[in-house]
N, C-alpha and C. Protein backbone atom coordinates (compact mmCIF):
# COMPACT_ATOMS: atom_id res chain seq x y z
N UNK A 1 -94.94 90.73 121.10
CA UNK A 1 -94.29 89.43 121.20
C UNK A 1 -94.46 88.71 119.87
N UNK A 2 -93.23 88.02 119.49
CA UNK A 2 -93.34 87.69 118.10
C UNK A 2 -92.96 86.02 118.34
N UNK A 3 -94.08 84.98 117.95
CA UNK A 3 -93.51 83.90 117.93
C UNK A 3 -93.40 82.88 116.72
N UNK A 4 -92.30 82.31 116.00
CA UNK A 4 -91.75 81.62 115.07
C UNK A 4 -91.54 80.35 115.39
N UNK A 5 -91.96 79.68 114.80
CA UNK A 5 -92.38 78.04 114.74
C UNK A 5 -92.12 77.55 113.43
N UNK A 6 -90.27 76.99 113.73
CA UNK A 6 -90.18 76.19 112.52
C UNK A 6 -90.03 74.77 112.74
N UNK A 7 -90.07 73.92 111.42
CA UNK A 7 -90.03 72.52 111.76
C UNK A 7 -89.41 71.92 110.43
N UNK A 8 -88.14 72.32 110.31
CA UNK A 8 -87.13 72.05 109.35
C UNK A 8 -86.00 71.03 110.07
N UNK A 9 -85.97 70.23 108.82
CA UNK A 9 -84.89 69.62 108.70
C UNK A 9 -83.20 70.25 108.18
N UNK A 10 -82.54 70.47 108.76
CA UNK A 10 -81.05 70.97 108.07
C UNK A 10 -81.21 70.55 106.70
N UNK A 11 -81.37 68.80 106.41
CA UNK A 11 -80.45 68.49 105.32
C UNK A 11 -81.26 68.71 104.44
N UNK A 12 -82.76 69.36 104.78
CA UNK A 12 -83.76 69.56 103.59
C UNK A 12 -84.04 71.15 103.00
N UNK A 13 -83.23 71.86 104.09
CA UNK A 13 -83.58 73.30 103.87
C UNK A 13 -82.35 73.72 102.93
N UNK A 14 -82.63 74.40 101.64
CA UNK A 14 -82.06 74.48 100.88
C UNK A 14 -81.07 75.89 101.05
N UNK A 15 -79.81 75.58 100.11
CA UNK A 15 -78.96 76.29 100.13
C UNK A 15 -79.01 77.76 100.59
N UNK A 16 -79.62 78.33 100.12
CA UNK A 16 -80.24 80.15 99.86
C UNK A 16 -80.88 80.22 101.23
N UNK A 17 -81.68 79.83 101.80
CA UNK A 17 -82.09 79.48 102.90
C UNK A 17 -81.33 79.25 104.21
N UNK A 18 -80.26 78.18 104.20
CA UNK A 18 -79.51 78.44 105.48
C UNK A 18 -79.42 79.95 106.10
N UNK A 19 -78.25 80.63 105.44
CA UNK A 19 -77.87 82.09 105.75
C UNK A 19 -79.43 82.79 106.22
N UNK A 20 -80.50 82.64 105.75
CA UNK A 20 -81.60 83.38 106.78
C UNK A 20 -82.03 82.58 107.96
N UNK A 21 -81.83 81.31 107.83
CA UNK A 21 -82.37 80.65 109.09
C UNK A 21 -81.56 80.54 110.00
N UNK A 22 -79.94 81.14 109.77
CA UNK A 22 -78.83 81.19 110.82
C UNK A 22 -79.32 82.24 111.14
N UNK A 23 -79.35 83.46 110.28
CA UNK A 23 -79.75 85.19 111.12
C UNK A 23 -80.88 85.13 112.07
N UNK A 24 -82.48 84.20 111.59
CA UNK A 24 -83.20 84.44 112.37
C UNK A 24 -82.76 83.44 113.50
N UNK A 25 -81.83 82.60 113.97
CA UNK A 25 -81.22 81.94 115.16
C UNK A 25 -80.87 82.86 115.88
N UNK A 26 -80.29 83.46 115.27
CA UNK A 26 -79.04 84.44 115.97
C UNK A 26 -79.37 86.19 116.57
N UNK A 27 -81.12 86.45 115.94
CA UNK A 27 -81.83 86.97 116.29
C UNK A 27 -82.46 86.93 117.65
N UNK A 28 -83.26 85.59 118.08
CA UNK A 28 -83.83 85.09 118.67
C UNK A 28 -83.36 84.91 120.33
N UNK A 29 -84.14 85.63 120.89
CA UNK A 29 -83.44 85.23 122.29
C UNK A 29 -84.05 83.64 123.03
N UNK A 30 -84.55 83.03 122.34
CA UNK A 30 -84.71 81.65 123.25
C UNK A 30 -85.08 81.02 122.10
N UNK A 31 -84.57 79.58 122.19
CA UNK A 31 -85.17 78.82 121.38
C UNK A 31 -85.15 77.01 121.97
N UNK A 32 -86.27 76.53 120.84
CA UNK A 32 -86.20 75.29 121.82
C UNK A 32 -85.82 74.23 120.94
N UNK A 33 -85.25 73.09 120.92
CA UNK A 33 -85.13 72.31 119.79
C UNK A 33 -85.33 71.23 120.35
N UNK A 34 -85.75 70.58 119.27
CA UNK A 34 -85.71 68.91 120.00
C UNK A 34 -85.96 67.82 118.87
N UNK A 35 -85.30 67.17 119.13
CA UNK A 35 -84.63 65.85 117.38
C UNK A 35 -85.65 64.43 118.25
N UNK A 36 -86.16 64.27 116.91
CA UNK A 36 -86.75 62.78 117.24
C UNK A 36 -86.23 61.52 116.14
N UNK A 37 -86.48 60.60 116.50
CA UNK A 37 -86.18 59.64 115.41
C UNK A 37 -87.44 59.17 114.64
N UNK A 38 -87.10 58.66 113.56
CA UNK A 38 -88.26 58.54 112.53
C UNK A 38 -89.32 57.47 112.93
N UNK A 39 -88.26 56.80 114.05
CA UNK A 39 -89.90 55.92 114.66
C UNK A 39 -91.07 56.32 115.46
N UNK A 40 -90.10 57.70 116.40
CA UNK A 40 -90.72 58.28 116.66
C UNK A 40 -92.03 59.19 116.35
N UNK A 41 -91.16 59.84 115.14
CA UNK A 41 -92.15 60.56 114.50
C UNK A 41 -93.25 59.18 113.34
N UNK A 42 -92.98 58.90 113.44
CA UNK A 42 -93.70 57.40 112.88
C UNK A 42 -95.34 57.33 114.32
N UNK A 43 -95.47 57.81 115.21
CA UNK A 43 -96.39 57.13 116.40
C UNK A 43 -97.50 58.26 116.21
């Protein structure tokens, strides 16, 4: 069992980078996401 734990922002992950972080999406049979707001992440 292989588990991957990222905590990227889209607009920060750089160019060269997308295209592997779409493959390892598209790899992956489950994934979980979840968007907070900065006040949030502010607590």
């Amino acid at each position: 069992m292989l588990l991957l734990l990222l905590m990227v922002g889209l607009s920060r992950l750089h160019k060269h980078r997308r295209a592997l972080f779409a493959a390892l999406v598209v790899l992956s049979r489950t994934a979980v996401c979840c968007r907070v707001t900065p006040s949030q992440k502010a607590q």
